[in-house]
Protein backbone atom coordinates (compact mmCIF):
# COMPACT_ATOMS: atom_id res chain seq x y z
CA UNK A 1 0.00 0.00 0.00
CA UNK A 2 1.11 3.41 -0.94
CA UNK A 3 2.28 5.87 1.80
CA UNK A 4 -0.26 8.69 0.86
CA UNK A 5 -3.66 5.57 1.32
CA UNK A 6 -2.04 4.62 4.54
CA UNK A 7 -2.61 7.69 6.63
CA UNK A 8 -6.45 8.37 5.47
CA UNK A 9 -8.86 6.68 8.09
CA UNK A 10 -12.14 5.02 6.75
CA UNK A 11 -15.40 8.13 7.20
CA UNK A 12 -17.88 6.24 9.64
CA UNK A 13 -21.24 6.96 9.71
CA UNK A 14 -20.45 7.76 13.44
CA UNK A 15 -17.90 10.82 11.92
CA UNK A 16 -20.62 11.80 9.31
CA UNK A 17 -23.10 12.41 12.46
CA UNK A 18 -20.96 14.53 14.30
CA UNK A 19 -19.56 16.39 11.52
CA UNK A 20 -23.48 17.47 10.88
CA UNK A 21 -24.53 17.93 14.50
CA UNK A 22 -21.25 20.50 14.78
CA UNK A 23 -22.47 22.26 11.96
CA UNK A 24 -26.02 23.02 13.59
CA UNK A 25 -26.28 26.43 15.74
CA UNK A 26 -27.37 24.25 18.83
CA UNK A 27 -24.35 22.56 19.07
CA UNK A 28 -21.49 25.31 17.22
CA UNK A 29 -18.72 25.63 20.08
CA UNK A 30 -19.06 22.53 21.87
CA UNK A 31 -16.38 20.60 22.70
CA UNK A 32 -15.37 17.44 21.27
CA UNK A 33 -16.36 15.09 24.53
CA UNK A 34 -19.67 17.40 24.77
CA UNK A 35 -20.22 16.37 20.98
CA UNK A 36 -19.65 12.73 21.82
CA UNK A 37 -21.98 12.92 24.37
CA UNK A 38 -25.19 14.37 22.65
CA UNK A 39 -23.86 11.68 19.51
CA UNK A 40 -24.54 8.89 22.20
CA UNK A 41 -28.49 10.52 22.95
CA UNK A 42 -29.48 10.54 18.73
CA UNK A 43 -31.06 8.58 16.75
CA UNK A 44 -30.60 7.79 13.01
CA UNK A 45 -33.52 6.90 10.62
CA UNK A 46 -33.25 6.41 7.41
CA UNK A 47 -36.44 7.49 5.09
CA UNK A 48 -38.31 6.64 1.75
CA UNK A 49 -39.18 9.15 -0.77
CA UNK A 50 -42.60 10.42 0.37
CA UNK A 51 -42.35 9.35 3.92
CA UNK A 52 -43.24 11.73 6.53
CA UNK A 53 -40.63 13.04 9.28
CA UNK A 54 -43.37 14.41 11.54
CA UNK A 55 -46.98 15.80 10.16
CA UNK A 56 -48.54 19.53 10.93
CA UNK A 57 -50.83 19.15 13.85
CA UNK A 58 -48.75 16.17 15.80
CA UNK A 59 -47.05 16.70 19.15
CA UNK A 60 -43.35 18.50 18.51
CA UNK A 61 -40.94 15.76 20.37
CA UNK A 62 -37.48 17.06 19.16
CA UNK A 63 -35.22 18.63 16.08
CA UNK A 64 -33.77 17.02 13.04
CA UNK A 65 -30.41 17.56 11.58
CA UNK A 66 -30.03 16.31 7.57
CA UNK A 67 -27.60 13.67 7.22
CA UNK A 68 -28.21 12.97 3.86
CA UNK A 69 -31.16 13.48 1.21
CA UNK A 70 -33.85 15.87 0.91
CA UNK A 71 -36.87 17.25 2.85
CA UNK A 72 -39.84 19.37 1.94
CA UNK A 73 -41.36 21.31 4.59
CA UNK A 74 -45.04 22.23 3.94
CA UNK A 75 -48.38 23.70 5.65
CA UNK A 76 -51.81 22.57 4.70
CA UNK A 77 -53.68 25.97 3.97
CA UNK A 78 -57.20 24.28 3.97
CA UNK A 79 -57.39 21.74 1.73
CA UNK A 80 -54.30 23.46 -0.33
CA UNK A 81 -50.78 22.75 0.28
CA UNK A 82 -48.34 25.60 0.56
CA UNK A 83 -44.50 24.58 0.08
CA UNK A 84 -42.38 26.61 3.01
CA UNK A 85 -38.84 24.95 2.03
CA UNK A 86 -36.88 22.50 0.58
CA UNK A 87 -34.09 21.45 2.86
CA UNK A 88 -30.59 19.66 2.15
CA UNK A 89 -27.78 17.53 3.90
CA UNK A 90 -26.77 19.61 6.65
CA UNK A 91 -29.46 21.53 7.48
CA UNK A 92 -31.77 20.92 10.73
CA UNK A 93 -35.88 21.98 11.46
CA UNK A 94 -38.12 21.26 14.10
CA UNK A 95 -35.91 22.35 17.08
CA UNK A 96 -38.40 24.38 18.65
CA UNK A 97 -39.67 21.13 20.03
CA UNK A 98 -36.80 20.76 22.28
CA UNK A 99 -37.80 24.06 24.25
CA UNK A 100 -41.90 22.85 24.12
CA UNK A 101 -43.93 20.62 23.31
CA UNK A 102 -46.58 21.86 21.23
CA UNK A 103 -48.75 20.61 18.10
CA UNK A 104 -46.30 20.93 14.64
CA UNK A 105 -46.72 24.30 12.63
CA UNK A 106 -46.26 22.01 9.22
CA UNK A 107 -45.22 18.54 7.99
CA UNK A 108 -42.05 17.45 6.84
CA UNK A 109 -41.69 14.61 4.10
CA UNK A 110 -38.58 12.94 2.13
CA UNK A 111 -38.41 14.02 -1.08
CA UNK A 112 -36.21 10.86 -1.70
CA UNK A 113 -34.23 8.48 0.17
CA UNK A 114 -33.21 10.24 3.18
CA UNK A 115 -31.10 9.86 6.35
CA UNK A 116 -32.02 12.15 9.26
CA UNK A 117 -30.70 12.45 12.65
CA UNK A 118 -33.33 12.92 15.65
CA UNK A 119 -32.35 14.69 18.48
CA UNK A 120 -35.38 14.65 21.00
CA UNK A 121 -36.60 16.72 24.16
CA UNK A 122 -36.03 13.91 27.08
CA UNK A 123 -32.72 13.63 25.45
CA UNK A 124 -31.84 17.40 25.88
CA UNK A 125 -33.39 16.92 29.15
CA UNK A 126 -31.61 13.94 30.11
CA UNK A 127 -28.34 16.49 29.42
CA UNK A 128 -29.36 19.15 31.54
CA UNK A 129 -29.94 16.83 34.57
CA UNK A 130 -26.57 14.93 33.70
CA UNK A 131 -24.19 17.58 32.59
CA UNK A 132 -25.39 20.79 33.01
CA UNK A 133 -22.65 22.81 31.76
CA UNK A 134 -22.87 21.11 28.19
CA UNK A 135 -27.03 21.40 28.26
CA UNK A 136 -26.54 25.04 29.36
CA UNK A 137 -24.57 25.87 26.22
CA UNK A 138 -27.13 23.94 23.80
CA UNK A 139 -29.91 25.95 25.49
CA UNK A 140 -27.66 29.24 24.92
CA UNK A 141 -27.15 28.31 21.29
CA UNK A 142 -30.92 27.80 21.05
CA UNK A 143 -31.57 30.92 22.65
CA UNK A 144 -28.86 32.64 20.46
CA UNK A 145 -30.44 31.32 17.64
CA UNK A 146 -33.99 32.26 18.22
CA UNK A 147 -32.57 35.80 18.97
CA UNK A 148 -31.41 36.02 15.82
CA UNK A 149 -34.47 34.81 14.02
CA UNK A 150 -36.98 37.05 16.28
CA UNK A 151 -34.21 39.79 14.84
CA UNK A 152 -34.52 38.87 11.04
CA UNK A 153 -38.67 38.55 11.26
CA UNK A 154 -38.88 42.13 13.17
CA UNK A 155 -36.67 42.93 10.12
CA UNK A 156 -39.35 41.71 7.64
CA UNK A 157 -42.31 43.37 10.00
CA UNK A 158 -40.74 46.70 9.10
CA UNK A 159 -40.16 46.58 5.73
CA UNK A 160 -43.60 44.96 4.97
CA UNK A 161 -44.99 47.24 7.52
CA UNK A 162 -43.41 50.36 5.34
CA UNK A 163 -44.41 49.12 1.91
CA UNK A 164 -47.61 48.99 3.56
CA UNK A 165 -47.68 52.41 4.16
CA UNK A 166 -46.07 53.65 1.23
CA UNK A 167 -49.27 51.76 -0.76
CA UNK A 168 -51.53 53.47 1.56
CA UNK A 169 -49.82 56.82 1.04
CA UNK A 170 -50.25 56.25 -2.72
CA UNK A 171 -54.03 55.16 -2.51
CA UNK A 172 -54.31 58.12 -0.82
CA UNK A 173 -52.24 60.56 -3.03
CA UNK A 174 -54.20 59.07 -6.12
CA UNK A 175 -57.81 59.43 -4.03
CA UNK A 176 -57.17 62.97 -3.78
CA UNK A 177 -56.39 63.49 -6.81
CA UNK A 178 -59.12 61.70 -8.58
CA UNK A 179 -61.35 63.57 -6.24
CA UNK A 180 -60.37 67.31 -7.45
């Protein structure tokens, strides 16, 4: 064997899992035994195209982080379905559900074969009871990254809120113009 294939290590599926949980905002910045820990609380699942994740409506039991495939996120408006986003490897949804558990905002389906890694509330909880220093920092992450979100949306709120008024102004303008 040549020297160059004797120093690369196989990629376990064990690696892949905490190369994606470290690249989730819950758990940036924690350390490498902290990693290993929340690893040991997760569960993989592997998914058909078509098969549901979670649906709107059912109780929110924990967060999902994209190991491989893809997922389309969706609400039910009536008997209409409105697509909210397509998510890839990498990326995690449903993590509200580790703060509280209430009914799902929308449903989340495979678009094809997919792997997903669950990360549930008891687990998180399990952590906090355990080692409280490493479920503190998840929690701040969480909390950092609902900040930032609650940031972005207010954001949005103003410029909608602005366009609003700008429309209203013109409505206006035109109204009393029509009107003389």
């Amino acid at each position: 064997m040549s020297p160059f294939w004797s120093r690369l290590s196989p990629f376990s599926a064990e690696d892949a899992v905490e190369v994606r949980l470290k690249s989730a905002p819950m758990f940036r910045d924690i350390s490498d035994r902290g990693l290993k820990e929340i690893r040991s609380l997760c569960h993989l699942r592997d998914y058909a195209a078509g098969e549901h994740i979670f649906r709107e409506g059912e109780p929110g039991v924990g967060m999902y982080v994209i190991l491989d495939g893809v997922i389309d996120i969706y609400h039910r408006d009536g008997k209409r379905e409105k697509h909210l986003a397509t998510l890839e490897s990498g990326d995690f949804f449903g993590e509200l559900a580790l703060l509280e558990e209430l009914p799902r905002t929308a449903s989340a389906a495979a678009k094809n074969h997919a792997r997903i890694i669950g990360f549930f509330r008891p687990d998180l909880m399990s952590i906090l009871d355990r080692k409280p220093r490493l479920g503190g920092q998840v929690m701040l992450n969480m909390a950092k990254l609902i900040g930032q979100r609650l940031i972005h949306a207010n954001m949005e709120l103003e410029k909608l809120d602005s366009q609003m008024s700008e429309n209203s102004n013109q409505k206006l303008r035109k109204k009393i113009w029509q009107d003389k």
